[in-house]
C-alpha atoms as a PDB file:
ATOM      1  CA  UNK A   1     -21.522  30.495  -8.290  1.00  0.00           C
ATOM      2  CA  UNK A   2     -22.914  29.800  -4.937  1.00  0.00           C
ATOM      3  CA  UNK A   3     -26.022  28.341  -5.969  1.00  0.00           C
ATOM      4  CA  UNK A   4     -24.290  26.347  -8.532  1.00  0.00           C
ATOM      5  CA  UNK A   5     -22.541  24.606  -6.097  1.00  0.00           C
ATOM      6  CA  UNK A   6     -24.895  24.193  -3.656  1.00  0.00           C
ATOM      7  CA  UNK A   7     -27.043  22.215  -6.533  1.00  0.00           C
ATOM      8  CA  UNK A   8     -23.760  20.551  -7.750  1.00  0.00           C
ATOM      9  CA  UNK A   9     -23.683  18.814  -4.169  1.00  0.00           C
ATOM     10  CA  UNK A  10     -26.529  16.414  -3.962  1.00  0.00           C
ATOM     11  CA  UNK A  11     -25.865  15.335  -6.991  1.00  0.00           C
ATOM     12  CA  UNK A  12     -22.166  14.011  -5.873  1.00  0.00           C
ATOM     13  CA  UNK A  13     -23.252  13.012  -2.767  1.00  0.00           C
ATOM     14  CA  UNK A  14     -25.142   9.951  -4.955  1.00  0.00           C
ATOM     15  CA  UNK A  15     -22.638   9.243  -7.672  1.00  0.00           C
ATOM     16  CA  UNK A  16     -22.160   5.281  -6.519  1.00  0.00           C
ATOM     17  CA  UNK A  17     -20.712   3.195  -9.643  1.00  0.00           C
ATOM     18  CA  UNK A  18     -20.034  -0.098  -9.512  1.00  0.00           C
ATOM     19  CA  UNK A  19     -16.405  -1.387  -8.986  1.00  0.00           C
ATOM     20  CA  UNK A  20     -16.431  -4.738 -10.749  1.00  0.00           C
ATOM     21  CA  UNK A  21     -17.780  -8.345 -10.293  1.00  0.00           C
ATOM     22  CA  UNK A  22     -16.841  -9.329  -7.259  1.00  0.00           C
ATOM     23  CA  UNK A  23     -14.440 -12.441  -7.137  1.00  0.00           C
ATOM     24  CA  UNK A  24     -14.426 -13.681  -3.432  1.00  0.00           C
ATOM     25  CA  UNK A  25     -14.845 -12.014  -0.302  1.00  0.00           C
ATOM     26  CA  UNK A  26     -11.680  -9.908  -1.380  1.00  0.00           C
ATOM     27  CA  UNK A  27     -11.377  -8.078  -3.935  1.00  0.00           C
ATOM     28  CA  UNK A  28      -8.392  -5.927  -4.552  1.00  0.00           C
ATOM     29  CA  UNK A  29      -9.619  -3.330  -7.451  1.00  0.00           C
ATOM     30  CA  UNK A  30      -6.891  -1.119  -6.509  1.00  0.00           C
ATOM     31  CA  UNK A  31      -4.184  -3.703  -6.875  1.00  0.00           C
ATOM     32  CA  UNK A  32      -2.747  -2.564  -3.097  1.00  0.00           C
ATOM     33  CA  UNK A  33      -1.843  -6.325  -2.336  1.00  0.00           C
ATOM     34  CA  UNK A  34      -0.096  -9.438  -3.478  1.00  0.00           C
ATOM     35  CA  UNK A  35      -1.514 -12.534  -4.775  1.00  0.00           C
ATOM     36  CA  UNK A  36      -0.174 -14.161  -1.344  1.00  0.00           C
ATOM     37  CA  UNK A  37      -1.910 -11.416   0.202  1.00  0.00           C
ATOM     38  CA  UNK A  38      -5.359 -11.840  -0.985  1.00  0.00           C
ATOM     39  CA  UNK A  39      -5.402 -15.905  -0.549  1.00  0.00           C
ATOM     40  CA  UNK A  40      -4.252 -14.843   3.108  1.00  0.00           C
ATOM     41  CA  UNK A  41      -7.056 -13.426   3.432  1.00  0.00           C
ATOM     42  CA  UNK A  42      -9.306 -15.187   1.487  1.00  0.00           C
ATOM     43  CA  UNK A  43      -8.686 -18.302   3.733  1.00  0.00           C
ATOM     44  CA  UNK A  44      -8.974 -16.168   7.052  1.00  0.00           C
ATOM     45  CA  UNK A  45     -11.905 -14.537   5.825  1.00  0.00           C
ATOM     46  CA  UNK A  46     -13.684 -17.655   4.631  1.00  0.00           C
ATOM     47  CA  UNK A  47     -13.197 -19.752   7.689  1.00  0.00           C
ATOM     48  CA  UNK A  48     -14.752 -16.988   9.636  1.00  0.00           C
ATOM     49  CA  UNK A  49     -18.189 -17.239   7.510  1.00  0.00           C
ATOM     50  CA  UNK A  50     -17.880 -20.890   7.900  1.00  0.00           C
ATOM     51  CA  UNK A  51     -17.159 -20.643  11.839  1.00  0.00           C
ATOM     52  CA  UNK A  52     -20.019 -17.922  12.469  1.00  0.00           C
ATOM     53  CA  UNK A  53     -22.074 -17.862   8.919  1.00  0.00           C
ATOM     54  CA  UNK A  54     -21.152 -14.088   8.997  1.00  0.00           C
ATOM     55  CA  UNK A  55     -19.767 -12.313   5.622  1.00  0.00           C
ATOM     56  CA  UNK A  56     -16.824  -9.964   5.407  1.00  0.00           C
ATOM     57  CA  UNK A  57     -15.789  -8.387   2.598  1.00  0.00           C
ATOM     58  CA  UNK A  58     -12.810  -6.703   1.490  1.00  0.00           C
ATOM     59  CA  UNK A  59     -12.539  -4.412  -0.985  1.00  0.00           C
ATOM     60  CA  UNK A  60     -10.158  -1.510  -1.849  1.00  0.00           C
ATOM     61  CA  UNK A  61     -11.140   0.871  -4.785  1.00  0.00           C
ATOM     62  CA  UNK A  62      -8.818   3.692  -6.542  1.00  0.00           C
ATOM     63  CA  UNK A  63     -11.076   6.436  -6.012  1.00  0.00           C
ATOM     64  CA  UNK A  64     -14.614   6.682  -4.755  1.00  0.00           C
ATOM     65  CA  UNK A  65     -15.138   9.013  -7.937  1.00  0.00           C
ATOM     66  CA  UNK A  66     -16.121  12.347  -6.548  1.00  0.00           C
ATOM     67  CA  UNK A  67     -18.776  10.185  -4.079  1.00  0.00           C
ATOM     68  CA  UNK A  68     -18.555  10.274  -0.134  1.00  0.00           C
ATOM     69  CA  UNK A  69     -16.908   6.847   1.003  1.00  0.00           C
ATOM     70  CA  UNK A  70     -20.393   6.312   3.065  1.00  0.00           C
ATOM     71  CA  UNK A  71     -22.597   6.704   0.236  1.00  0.00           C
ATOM     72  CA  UNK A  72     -20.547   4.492  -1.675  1.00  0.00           C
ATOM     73  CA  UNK A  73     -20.334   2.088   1.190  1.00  0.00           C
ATOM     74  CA  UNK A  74     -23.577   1.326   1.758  1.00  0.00           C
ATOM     75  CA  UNK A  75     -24.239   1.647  -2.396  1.00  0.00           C
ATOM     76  CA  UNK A  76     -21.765  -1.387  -2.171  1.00  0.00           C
ATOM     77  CA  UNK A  77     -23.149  -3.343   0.567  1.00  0.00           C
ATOM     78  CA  UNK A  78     -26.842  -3.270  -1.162  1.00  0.00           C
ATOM     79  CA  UNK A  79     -25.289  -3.600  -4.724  1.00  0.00           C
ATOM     80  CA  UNK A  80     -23.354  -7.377  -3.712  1.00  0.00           C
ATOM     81  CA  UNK A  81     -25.943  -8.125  -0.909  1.00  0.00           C
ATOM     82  CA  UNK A  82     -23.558  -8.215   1.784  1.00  0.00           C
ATOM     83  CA  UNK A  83     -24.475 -10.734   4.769  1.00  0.00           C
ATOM     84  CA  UNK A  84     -26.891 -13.480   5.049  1.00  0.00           C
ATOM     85  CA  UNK A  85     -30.667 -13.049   3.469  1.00  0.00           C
ATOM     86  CA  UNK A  86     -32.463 -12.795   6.827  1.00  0.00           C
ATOM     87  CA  UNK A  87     -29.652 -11.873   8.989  1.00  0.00           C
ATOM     88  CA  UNK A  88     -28.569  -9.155   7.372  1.00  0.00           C
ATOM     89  CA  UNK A  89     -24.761 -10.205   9.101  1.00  0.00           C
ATOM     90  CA  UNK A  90     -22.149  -8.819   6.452  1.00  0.00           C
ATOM     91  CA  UNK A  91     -19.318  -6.143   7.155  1.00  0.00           C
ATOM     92  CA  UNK A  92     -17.578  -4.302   4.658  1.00  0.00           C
ATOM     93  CA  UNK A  93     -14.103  -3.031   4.940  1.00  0.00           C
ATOM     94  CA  UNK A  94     -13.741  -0.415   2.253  1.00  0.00           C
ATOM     95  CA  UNK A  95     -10.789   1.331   1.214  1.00  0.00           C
ATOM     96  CA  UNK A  96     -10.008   4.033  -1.462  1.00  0.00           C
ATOM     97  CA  UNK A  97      -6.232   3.903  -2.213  1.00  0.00           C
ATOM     98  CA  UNK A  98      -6.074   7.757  -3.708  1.00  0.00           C
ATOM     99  CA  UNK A  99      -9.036   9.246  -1.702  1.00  0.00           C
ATOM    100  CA  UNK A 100      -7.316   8.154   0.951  1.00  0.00           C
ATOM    101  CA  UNK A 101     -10.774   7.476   3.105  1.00  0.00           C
ATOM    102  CA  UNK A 102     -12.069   4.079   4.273  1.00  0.00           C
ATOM    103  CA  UNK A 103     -15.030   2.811   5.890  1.00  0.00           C
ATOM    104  CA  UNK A 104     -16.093  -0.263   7.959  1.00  0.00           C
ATOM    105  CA  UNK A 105     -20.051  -0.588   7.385  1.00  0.00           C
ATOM    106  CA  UNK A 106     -22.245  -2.984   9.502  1.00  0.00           C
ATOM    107  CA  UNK A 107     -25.104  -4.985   8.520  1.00  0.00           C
ATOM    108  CA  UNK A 108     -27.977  -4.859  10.256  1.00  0.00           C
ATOM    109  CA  UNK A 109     -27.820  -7.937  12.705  1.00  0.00           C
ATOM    110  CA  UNK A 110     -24.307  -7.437  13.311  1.00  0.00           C
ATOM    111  CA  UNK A 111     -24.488  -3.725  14.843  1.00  0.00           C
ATOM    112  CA  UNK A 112     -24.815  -5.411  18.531  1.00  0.00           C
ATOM    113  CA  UNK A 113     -21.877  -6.900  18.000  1.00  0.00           C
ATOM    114  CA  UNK A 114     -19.631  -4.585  16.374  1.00  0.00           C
ATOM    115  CA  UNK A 115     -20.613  -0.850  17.223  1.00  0.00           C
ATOM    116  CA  UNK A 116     -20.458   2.306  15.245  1.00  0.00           C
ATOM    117  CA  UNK A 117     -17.445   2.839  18.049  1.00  0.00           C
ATOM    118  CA  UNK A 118     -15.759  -0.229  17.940  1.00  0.00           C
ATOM    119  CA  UNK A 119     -15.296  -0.014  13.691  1.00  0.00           C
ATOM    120  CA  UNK A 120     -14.015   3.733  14.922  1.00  0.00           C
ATOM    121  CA  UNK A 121     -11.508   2.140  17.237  1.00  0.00           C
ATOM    122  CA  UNK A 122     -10.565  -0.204  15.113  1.00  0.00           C
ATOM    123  CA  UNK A 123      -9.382   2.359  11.775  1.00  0.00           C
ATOM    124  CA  UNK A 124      -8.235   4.726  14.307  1.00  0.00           C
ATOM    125  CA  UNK A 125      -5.845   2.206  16.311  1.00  0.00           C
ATOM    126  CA  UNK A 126      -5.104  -0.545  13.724  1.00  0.00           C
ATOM    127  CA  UNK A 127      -5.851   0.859  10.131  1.00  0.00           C
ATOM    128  CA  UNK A 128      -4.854   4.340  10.057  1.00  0.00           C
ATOM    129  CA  UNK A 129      -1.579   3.754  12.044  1.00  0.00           C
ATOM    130  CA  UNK A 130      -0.509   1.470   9.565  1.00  0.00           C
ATOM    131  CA  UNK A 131      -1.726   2.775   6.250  1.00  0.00           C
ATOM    132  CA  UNK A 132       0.345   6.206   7.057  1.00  0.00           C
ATOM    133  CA  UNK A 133       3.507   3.993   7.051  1.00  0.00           C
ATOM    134  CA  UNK A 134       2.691   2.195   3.474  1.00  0.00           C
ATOM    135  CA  UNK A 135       1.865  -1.106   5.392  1.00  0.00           C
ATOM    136  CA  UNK A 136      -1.652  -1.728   3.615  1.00  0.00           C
ATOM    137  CA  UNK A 137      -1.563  -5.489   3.787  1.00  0.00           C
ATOM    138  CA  UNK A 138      -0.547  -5.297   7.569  1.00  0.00           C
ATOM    139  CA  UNK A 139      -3.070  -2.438   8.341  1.00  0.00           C
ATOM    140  CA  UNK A 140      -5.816  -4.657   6.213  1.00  0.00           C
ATOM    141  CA  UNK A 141      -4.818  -7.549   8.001  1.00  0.00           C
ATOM    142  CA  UNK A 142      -5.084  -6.868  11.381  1.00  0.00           C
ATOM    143  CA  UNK A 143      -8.210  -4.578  10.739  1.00  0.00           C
ATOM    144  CA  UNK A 144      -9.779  -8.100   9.774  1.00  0.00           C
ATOM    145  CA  UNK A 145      -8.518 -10.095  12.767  1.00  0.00           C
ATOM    146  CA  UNK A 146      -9.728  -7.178  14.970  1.00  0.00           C
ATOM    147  CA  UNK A 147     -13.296  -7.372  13.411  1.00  0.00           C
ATOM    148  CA  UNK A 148     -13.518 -10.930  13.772  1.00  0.00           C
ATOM    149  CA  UNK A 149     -12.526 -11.371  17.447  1.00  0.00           C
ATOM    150  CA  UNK A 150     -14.822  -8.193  18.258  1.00  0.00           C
ATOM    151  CA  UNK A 151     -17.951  -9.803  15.971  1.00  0.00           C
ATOM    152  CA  UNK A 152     -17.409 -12.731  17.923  1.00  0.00           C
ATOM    153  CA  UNK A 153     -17.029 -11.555  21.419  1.00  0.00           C
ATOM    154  CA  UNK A 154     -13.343 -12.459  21.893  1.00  0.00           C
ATOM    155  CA  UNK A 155     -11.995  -9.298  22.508  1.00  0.00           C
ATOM    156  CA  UNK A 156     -13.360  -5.403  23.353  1.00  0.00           C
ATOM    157  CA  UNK A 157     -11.438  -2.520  23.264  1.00  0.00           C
ATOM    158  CA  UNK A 158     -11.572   0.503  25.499  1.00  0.00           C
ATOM    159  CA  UNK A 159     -14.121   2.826  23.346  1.00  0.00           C
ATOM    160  CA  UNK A 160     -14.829   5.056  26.643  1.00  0.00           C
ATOM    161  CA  UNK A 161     -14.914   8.829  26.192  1.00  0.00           C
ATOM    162  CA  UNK A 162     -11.646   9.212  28.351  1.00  0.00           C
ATOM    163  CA  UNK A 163      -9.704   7.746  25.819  1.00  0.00           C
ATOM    164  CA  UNK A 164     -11.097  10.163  23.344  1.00  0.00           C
ATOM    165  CA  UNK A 165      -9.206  13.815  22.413  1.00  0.00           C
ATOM    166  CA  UNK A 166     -12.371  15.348  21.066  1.00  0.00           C
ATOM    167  CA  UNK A 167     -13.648  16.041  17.591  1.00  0.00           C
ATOM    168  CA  UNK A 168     -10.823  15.539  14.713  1.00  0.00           C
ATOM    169  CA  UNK A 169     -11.174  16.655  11.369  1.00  0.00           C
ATOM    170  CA  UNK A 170     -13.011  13.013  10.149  1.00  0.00           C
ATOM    171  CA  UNK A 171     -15.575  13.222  13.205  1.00  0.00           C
ATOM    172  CA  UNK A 172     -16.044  17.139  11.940  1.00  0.00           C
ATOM    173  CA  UNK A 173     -16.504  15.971   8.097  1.00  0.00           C
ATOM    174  CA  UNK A 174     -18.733  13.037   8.840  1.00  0.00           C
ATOM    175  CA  UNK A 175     -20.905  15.681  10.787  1.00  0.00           C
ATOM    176  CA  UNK A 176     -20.845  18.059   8.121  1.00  0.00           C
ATOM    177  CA  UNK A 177     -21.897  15.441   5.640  1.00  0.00           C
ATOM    178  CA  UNK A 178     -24.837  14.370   7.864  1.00  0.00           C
ATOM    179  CA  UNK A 179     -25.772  17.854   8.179  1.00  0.00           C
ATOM    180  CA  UNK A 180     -26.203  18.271   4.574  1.00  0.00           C
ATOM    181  CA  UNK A 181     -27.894  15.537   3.573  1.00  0.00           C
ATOM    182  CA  UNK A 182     -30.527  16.014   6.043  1.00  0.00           C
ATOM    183  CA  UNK A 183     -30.750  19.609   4.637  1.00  0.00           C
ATOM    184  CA  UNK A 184     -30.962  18.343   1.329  1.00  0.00           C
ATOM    185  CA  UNK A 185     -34.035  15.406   2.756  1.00  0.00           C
ATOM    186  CA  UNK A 186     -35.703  18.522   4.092  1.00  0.00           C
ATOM    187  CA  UNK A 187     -35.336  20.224   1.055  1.00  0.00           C
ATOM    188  CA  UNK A 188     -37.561  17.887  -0.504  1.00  0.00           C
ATOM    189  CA  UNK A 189     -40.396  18.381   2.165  1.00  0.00           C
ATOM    190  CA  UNK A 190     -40.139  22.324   2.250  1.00  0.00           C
ATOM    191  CA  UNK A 191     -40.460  22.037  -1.050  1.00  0.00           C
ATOM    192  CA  UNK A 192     -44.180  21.485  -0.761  1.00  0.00           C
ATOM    193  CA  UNK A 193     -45.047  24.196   1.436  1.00  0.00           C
ATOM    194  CA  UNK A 194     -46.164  27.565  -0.155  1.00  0.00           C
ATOM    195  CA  UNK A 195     -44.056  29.693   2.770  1.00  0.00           C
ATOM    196  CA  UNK A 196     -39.947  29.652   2.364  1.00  0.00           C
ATOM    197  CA  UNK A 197     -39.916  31.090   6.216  1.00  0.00           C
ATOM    198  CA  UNK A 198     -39.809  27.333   7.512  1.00  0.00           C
ATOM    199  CA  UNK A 199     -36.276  27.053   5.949  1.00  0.00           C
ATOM    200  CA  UNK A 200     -35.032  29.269   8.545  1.00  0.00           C
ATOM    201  CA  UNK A 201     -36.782  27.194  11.533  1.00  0.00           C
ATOM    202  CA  UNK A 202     -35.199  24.406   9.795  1.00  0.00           C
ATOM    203  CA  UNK A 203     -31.481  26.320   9.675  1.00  0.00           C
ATOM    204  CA  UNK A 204     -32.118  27.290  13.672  1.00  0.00           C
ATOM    205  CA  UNK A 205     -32.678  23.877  14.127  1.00  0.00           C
ATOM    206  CA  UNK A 206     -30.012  22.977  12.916  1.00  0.00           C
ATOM    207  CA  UNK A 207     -27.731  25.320  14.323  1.00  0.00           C
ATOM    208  CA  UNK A 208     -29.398  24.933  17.856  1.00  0.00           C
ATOM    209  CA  UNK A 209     -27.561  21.157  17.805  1.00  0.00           C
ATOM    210  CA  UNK A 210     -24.570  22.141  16.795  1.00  0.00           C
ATOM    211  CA  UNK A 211     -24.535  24.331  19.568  1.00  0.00           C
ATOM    212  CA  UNK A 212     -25.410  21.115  21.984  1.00  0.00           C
ATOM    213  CA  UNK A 213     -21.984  19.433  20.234  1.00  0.00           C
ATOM    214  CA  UNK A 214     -19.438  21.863  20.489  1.00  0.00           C
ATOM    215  CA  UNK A 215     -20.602  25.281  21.750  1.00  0.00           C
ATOM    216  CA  UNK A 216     -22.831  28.172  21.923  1.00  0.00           C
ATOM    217  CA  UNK A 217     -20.228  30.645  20.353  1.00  0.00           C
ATOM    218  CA  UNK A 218     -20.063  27.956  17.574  1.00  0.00           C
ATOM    219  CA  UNK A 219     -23.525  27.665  17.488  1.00  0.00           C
ATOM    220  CA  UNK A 220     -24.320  31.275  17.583  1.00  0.00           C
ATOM    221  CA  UNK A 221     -22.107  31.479  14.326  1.00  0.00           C
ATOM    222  CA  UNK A 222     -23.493  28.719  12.908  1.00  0.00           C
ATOM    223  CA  UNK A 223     -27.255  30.226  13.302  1.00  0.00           C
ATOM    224  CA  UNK A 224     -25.609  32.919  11.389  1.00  0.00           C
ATOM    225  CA  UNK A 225     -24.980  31.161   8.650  1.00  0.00           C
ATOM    226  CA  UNK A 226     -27.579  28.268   9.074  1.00  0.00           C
ATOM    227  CA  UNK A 227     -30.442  30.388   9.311  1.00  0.00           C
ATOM    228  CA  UNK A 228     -30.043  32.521   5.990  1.00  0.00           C
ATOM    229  CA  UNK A 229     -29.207  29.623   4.396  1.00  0.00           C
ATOM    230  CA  UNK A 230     -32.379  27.921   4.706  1.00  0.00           C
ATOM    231  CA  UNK A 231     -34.375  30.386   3.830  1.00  0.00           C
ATOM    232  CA  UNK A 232     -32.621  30.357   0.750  1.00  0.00           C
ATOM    233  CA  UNK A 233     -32.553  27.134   0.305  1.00  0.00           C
ATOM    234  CA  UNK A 234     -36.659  26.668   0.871  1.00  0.00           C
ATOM    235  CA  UNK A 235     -37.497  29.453  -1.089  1.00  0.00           C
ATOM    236  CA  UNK A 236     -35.245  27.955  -4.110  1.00  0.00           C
ATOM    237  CA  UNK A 237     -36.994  24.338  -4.008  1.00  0.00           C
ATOM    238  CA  UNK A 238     -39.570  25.740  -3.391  1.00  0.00           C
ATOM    239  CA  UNK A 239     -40.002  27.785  -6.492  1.00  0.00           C
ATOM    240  CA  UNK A 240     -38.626  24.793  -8.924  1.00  0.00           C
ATOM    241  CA  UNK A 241     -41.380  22.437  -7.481  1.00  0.00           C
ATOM    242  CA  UNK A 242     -43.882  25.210  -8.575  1.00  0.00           C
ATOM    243  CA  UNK A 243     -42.876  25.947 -11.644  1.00  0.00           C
ATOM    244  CA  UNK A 244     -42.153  21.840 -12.439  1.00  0.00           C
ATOM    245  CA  UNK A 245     -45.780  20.962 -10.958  1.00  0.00           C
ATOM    246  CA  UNK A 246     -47.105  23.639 -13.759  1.00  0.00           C
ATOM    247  CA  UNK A 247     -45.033  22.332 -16.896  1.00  0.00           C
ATOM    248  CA  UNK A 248     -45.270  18.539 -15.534  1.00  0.00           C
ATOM    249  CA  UNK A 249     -41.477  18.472 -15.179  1.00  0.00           C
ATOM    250  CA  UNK A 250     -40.142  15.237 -13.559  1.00  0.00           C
ATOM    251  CA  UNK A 251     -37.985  16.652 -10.155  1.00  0.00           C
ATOM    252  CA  UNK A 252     -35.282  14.706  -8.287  1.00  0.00           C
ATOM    253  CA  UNK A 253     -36.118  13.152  -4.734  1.00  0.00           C
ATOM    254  CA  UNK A 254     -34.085  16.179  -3.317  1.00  0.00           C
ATOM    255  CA  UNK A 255     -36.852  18.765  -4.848  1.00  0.00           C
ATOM    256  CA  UNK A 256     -39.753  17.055  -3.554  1.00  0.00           C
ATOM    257  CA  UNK A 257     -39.985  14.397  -6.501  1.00  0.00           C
ATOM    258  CA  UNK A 258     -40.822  10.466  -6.307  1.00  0.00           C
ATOM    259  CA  UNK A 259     -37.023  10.064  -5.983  1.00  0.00           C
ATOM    260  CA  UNK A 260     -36.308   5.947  -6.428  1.00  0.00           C
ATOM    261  CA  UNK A 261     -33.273   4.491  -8.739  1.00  0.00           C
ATOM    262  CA  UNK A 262     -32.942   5.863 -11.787  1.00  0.00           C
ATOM    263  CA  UNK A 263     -33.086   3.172 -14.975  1.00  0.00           C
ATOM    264  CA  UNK A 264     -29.195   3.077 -14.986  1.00  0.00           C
ATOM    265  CA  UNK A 265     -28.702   2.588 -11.638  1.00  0.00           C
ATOM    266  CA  UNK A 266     -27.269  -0.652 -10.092  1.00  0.00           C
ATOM    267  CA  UNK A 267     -29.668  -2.721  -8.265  1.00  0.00           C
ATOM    268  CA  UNK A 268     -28.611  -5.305  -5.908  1.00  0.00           C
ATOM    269  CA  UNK A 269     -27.128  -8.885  -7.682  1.00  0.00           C
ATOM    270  CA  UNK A 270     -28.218 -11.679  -5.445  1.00  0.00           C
ATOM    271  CA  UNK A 271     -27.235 -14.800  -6.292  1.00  0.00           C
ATOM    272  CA  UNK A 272     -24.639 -13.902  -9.388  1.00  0.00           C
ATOM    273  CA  UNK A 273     -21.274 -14.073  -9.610  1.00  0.00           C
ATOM    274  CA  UNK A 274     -19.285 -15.159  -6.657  1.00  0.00           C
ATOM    275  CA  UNK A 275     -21.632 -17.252  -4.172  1.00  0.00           C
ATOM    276  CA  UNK A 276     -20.331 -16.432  -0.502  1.00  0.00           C
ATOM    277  CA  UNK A 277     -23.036 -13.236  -0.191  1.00  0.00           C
ATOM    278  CA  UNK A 278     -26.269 -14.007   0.115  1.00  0.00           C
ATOM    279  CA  UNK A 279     -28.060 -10.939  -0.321  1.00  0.00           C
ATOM    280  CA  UNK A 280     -28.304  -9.513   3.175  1.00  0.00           C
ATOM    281  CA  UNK A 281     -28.903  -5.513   4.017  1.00  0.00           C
ATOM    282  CA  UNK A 282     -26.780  -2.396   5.651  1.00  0.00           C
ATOM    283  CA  UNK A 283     -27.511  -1.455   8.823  1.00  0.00           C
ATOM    284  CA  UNK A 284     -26.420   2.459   7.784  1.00  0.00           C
ATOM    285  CA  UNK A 285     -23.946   1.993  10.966  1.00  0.00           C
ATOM    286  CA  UNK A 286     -19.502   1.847  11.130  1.00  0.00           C
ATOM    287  CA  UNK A 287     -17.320   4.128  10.984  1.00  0.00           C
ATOM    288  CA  UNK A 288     -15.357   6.405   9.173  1.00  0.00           C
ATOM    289  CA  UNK A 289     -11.631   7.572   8.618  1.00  0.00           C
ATOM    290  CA  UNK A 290      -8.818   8.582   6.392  1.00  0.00           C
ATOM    291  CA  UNK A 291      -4.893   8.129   6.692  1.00  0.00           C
END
């Protein structure tokens, strides 16, 4: 059962599908605001890109599907081609009404201007606060005038350490996230090697910085668990890129395959549909959060 879900896992963690053709630089899929709303919006939003040539877009989901709201994030961003061609300067505001996650990602050009701790700030101080009371248009809409007065240097808030009370429970799932998928990148370059012993430098590795974050009790426990755990988990892809190199099986990225989109998969639209993106790139950087 263990294994099972271990190899269930990856698989989820790249389930991106499509929401719909976007309409404008919001797009309600999740029906969480008002016509009045959205035009709001729409208007504050598009003088903004006309102001700065920077695109922000808006977009709240039902569910992310059983996919991590930063997978699907950055799925998005690449999918409508968020942000100027060679400026790569588009945020996305994402929200998933019954996940109840959200995520502000940052195109590349933009991350000087509004940091991985700023987007934190601002669905910490301004989203969550207001999402937990029902208030999505008023969270939303202050969220947006927040990002646009950071982007363009008006205002910065107080991001310092002092103001921070530690790890919560979305700091310790993003972490855990990161932790796996860079297991499951490593997985695919174990997989190569004839030993399975390197899985549990890899696991002590591991372990050894999450002793640096918290402590070394937790990281003592965590080398408990980390270290096993990569042995098993090189000496499994490690065996099924064997026995696929000897039967000419086709493995996934994960396993030490080519890896690449699949035929199905959504590629990036350019220059369809609505006309205010222009095909720019994510940055991988923003933040987080949940309400």
């Amino acid at each position: 059962m263990l294994s099972g879900l271990f190899v269930l896992v990856p698989l989820l963690v790249f389930a991106y599908q499509s929401p719909g053709i976007k309409t404008g630089f919001v797009n309600d899929f999740a029906g969480m605001l008002t016509v009045e709303q959205r035009q709001a919006l729409e208007i504050k939003i598009s003088n903004f890109e006309k102001d700065t040539s920077n695109e922000l877009a808006v977009v709240t989901i039902a569910d992310l599907g059983g996919d991590t709201v930063e997978n699907f994030a950055v799925k998005l961003f690449e999918d409508w081609g968020i942000g100027k061609n060679k400026k790569n300067n588009g945020i996305l505001l994402l929200i998933a009404r019954d996940d109840r996650r959200m995520r502000i990602e940052v195109g590349y050009g933009l991350e000087g201007s509004l940091t991985d701790a700023q987007s934190f700030w601002i669905i910490q101080n301004i989203l969550k606060p207001a999402f937990q009371k029902g208030d999505y248009y008023g969270g939303i809409d202050s969220g947006v005038d927040n990002i646009i007065s950071i982007t363009k240097g008006e205002f910065k808030p107080n991001t310092s350490p002092n103001n921070s009370r530690g790890f919560d429970a979305d700091s310790i799932l993003f972490l855990f996230w990161v932790l796996w998928i860079f297991s499951v990148w490593t997985g695919s370059i174990l997989a190569r090697s004839k030993s399975w012993w390197g899985g549990g430098i890899v696991g002590g590795a591991i372990a050894i910085i999450v002793s640096l974050i918290f402590s070394l009790i937790s990281g003592f426990i965590s080398a408990l668990i980390l270290i096993p755990l990569g042995l098993w988990l090189d000496r499994l892809v490690s065996r099924k890129y064997t026995v696929a190199k000897k039967t000419g099986q086709t493995l996934p990225w994960w396993i030490g395959g080519r890896g690449g989109p699949r035929s199905g998969d959504s590629s990036r639209s350019g220059g369809s549909g609505f006309g205010g993106f222009g095909g720019g790139s994510s940055g991988g950087g923003g933040a987080s959060g949940s309400w």
